[in-house]
PDB file of N, CA and C in Angstrom:
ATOM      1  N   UNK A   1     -21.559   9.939  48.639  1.00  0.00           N
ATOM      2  CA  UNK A   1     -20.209  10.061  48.137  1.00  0.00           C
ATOM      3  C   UNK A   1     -19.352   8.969  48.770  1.00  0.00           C
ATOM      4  N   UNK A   2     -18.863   8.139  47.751  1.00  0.00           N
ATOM      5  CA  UNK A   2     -17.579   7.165  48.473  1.00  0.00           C
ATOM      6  C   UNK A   2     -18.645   5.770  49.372  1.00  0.00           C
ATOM      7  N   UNK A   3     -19.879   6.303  49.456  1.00  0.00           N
ATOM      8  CA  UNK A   3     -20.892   5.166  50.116  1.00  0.00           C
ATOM      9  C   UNK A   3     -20.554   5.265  51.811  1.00  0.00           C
ATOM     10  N   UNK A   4     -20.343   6.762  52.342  1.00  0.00           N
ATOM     11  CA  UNK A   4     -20.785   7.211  53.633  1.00  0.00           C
ATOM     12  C   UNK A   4     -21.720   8.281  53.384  1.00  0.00           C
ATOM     13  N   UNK A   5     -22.576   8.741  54.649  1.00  0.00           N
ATOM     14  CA  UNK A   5     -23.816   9.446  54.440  1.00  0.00           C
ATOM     15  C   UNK A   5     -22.779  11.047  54.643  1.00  0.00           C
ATOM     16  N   UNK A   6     -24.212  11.769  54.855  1.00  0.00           N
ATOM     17  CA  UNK A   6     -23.337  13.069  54.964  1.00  0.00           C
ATOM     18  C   UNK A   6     -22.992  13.365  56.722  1.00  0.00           C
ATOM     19  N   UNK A   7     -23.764  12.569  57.091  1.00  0.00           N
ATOM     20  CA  UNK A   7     -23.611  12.488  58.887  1.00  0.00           C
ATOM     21  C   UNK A   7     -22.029  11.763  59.096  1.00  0.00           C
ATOM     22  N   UNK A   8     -21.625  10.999  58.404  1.00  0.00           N
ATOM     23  CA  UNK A   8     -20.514  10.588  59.059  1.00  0.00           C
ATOM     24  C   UNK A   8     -19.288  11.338  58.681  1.00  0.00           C
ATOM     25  N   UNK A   9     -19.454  12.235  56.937  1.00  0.00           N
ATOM     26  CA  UNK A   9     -18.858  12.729  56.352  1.00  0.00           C
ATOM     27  C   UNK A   9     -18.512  14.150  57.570  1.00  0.00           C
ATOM     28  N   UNK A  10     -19.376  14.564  57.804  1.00  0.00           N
ATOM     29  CA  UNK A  10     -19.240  16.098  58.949  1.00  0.00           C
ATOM     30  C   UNK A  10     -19.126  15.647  60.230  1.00  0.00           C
ATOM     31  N   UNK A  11     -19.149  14.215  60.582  1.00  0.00           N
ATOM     32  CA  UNK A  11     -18.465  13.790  61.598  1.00  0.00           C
ATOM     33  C   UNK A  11     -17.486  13.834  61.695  1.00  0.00           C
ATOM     34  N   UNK A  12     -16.452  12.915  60.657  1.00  0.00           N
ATOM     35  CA  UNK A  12     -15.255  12.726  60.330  1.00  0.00           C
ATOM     36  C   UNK A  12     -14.233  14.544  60.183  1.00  0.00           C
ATOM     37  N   UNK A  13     -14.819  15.036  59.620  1.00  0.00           N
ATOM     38  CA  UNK A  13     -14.521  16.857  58.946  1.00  0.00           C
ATOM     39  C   UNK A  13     -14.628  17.542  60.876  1.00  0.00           C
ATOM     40  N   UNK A  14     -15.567  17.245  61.750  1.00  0.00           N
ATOM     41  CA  UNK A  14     -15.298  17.855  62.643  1.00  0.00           C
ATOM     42  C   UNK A  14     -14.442  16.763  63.899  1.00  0.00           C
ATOM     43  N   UNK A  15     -13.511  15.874  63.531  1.00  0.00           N
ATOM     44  CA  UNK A  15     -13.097  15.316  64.633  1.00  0.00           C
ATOM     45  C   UNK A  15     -11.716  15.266  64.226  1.00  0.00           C
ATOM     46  N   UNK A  16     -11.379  14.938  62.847  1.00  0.00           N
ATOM     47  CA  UNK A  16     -10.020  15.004  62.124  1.00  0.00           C
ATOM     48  C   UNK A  16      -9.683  16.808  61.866  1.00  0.00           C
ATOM     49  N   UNK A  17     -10.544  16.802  61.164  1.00  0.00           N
ATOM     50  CA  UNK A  17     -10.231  17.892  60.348  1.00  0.00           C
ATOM     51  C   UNK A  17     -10.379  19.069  61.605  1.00  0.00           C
ATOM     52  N   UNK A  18     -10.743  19.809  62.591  1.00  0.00           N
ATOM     53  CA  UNK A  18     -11.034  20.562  63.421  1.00  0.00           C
ATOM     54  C   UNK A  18      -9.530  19.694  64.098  1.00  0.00           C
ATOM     55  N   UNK A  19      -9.249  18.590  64.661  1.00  0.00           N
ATOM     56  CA  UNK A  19      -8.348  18.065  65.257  1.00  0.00           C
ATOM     57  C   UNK A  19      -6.974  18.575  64.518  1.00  0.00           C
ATOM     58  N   UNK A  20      -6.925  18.276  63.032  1.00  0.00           N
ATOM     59  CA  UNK A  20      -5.762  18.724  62.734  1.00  0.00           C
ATOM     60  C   UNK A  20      -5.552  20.381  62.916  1.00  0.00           C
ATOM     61  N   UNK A  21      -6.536  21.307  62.473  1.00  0.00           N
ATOM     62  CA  UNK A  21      -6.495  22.615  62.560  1.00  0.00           C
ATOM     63  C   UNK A  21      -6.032  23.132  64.380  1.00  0.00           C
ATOM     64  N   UNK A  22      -6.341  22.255  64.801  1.00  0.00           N
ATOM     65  CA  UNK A  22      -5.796  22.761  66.395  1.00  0.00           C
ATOM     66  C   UNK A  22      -4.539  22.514  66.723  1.00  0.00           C
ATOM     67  N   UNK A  23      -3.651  20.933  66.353  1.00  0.00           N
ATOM     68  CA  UNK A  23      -2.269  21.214  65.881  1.00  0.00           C
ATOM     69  C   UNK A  23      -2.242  22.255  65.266  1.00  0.00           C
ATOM     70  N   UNK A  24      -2.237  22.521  64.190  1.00  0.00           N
ATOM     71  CA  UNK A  24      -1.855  23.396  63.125  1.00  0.00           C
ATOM     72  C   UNK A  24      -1.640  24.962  64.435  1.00  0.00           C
ATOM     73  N   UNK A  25      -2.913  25.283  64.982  1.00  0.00           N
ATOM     74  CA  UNK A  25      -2.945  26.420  65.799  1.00  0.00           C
ATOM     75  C   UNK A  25      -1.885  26.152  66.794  1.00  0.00           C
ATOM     76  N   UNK A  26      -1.902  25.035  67.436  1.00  0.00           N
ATOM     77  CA  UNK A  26      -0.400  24.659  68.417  1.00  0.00           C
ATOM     78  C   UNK A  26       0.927  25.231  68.180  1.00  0.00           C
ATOM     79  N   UNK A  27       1.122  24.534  66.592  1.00  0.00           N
ATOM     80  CA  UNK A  27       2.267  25.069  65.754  1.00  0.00           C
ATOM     81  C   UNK A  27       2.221  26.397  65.811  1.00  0.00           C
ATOM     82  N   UNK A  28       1.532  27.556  65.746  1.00  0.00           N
ATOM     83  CA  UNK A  28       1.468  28.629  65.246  1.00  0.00           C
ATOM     84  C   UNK A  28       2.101  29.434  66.457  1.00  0.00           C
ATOM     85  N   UNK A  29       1.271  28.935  67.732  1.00  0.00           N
ATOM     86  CA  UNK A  29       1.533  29.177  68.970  1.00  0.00           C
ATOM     87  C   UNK A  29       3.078  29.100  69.618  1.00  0.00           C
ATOM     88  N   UNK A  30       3.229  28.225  69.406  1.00  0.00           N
ATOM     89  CA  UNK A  30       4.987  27.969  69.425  1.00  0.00           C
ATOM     90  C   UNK A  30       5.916  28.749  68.691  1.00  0.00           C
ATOM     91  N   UNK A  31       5.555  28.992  67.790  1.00  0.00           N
ATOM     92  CA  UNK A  31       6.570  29.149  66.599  1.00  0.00           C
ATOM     93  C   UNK A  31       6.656  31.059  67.157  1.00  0.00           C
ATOM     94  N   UNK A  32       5.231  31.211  67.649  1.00  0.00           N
ATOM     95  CA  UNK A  32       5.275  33.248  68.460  1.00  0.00           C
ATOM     96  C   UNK A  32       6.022  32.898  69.558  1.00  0.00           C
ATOM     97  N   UNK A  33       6.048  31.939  70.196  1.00  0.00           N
ATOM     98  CA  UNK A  33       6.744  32.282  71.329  1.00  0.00           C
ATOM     99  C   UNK A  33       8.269  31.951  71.561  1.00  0.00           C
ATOM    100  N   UNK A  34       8.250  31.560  70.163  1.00  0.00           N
ATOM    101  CA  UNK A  34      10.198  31.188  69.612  1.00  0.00           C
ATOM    102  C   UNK A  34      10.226  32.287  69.300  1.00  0.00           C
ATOM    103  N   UNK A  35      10.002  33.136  68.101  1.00  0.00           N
ATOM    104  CA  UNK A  35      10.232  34.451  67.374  1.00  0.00           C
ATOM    105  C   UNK A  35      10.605  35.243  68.787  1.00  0.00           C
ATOM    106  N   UNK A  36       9.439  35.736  69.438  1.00  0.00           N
ATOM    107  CA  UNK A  36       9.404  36.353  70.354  1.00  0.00           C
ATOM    108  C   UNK A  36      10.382  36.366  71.617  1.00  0.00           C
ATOM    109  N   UNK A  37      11.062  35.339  71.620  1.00  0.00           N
ATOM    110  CA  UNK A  37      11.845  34.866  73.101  1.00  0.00           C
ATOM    111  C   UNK A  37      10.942  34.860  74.355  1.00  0.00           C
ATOM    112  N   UNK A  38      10.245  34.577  74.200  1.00  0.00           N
ATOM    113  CA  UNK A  38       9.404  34.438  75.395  1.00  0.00           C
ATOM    114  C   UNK A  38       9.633  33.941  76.678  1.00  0.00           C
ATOM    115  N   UNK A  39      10.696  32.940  76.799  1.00  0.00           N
ATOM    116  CA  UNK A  39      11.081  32.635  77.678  1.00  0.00           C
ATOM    117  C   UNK A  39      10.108  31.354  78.459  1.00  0.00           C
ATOM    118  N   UNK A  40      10.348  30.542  79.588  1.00  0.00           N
ATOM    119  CA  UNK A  40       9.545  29.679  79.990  1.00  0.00           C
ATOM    120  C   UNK A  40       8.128  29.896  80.312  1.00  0.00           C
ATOM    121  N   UNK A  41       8.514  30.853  81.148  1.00  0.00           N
ATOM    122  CA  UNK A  41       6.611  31.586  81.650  1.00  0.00           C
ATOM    123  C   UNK A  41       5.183  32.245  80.768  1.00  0.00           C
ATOM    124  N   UNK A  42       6.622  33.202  79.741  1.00  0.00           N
ATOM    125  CA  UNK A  42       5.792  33.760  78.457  1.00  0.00           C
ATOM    126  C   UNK A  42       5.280  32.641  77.638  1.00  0.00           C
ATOM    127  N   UNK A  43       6.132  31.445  77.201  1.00  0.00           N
ATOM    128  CA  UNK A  43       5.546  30.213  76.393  1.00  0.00           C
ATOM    129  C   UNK A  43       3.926  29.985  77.395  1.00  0.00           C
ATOM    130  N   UNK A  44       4.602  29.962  78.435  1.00  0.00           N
ATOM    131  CA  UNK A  44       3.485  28.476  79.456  1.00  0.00           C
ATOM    132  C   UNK A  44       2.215  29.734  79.327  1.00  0.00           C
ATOM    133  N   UNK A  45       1.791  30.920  79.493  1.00  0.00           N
ATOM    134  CA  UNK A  45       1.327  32.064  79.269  1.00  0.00           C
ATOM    135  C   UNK A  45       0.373  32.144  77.945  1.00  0.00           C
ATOM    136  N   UNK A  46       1.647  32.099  76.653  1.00  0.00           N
ATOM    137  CA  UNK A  46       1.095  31.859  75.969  1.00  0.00           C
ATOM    138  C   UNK A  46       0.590  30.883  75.155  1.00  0.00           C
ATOM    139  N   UNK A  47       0.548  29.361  75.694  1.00  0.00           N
ATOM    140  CA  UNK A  47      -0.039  28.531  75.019  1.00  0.00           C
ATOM    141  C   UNK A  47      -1.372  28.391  76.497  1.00  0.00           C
ATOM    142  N   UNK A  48      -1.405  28.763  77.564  1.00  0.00           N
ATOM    143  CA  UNK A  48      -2.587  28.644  78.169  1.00  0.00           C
ATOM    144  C   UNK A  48      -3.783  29.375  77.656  1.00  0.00           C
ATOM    145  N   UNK A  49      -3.270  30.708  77.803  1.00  0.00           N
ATOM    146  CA  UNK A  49      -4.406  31.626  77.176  1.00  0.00           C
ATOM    147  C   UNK A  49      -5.106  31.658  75.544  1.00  0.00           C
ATOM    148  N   UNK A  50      -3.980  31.318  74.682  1.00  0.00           N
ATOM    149  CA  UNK A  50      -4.410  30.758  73.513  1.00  0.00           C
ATOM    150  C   UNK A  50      -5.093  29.605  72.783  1.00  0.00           C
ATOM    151  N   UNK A  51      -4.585  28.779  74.113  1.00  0.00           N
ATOM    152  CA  UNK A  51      -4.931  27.328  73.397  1.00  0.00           C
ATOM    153  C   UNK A  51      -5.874  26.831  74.002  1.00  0.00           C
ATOM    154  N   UNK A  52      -6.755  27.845  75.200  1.00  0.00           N
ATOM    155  CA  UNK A  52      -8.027  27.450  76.319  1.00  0.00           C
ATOM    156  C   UNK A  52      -9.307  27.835  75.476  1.00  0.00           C
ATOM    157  N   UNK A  53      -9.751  28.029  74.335  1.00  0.00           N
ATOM    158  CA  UNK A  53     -10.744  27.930  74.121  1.00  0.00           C
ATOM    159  C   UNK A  53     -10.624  26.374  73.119  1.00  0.00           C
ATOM    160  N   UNK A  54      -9.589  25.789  72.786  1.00  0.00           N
ATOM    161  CA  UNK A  54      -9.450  24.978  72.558  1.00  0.00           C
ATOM    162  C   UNK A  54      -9.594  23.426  73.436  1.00  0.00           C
ATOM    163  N   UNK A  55      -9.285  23.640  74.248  1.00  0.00           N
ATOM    164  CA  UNK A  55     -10.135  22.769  76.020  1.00  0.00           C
ATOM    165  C   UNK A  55     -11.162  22.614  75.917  1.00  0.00           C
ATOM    166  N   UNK A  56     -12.082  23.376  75.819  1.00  0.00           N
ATOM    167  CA  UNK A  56     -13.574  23.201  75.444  1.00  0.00           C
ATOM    168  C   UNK A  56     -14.026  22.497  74.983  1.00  0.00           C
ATOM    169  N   UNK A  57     -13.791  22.193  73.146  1.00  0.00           N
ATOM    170  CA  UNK A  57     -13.757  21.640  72.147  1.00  0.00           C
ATOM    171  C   UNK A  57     -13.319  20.110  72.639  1.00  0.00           C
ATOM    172  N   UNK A  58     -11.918  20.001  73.363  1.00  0.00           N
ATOM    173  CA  UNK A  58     -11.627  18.794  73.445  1.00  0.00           C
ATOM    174  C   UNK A  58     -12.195  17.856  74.489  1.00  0.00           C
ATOM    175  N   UNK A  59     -13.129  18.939  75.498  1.00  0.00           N
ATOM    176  CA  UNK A  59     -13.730  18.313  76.457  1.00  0.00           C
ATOM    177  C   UNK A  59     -15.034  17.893  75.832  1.00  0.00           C
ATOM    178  N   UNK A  60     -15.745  18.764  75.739  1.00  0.00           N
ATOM    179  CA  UNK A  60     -16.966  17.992  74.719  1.00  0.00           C
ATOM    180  C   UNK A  60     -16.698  16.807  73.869  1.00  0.00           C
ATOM    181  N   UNK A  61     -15.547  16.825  73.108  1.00  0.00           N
ATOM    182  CA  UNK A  61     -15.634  15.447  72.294  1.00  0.00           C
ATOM    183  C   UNK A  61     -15.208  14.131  73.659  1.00  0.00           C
ATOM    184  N   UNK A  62     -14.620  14.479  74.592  1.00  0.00           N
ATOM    185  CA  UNK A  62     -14.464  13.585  75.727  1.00  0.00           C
ATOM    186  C   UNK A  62     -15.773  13.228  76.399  1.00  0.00           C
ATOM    187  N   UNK A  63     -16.679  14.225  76.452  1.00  0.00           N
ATOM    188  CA  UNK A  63     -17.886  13.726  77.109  1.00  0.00           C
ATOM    189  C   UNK A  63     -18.787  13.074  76.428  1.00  0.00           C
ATOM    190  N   UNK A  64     -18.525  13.026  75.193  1.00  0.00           N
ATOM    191  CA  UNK A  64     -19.776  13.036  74.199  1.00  0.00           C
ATOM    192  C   UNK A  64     -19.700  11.440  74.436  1.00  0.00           C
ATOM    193  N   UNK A  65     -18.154  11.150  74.199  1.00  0.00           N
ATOM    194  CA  UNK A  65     -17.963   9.655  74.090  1.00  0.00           C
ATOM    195  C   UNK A  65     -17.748   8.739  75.185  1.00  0.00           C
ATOM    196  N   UNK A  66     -17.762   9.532  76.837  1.00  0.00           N
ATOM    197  CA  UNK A  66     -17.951   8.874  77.869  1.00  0.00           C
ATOM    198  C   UNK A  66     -19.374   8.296  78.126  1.00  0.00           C
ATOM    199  N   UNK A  67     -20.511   9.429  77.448  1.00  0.00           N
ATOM    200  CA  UNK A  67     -21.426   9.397  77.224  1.00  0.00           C
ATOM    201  C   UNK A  67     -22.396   8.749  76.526  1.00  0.00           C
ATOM    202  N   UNK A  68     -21.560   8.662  75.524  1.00  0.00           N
ATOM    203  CA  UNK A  68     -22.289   7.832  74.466  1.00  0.00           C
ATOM    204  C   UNK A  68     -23.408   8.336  73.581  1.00  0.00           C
ATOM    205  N   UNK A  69     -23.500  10.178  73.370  1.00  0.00           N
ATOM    206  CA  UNK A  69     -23.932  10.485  73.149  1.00  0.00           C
ATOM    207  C   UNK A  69     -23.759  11.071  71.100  1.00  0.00           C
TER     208      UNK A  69
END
């Protein structure tokens, strides 16, 4: 399709596309802890605990490419 394989195609889908969906989750994150009044601690609270399985994700793509793997 377009004259990339399907390897670069689900490359591209998991580095953009997974990248944008985690903004997107950022946004979502914020926007509860506006509604909510959360205040400084409740925000910092709730974007740690929410947004830490998201760390993961961004560390692997950091190693992959320190790596060269």
């Amino acid at each position: 399709m377009f004259g990339i394989s399907e390897e670069q195609m689900a490359g591209f889908g998991m580095t953009f596309g997974l990248g944008a969906f985690m903004l997107y989750m950022l946004f979502i994150i914020g926007e509860l802890a506006w509604k909510s009044r959360a205040g400084k601690l409740g925000t910092f609270i709730l974007f740690f605990v929410l947004a830490f399985g998201m760390i993961g994700f961004v560390a692997k793509f950091i190693i992959q490419k320190m790596w060269g793997i």
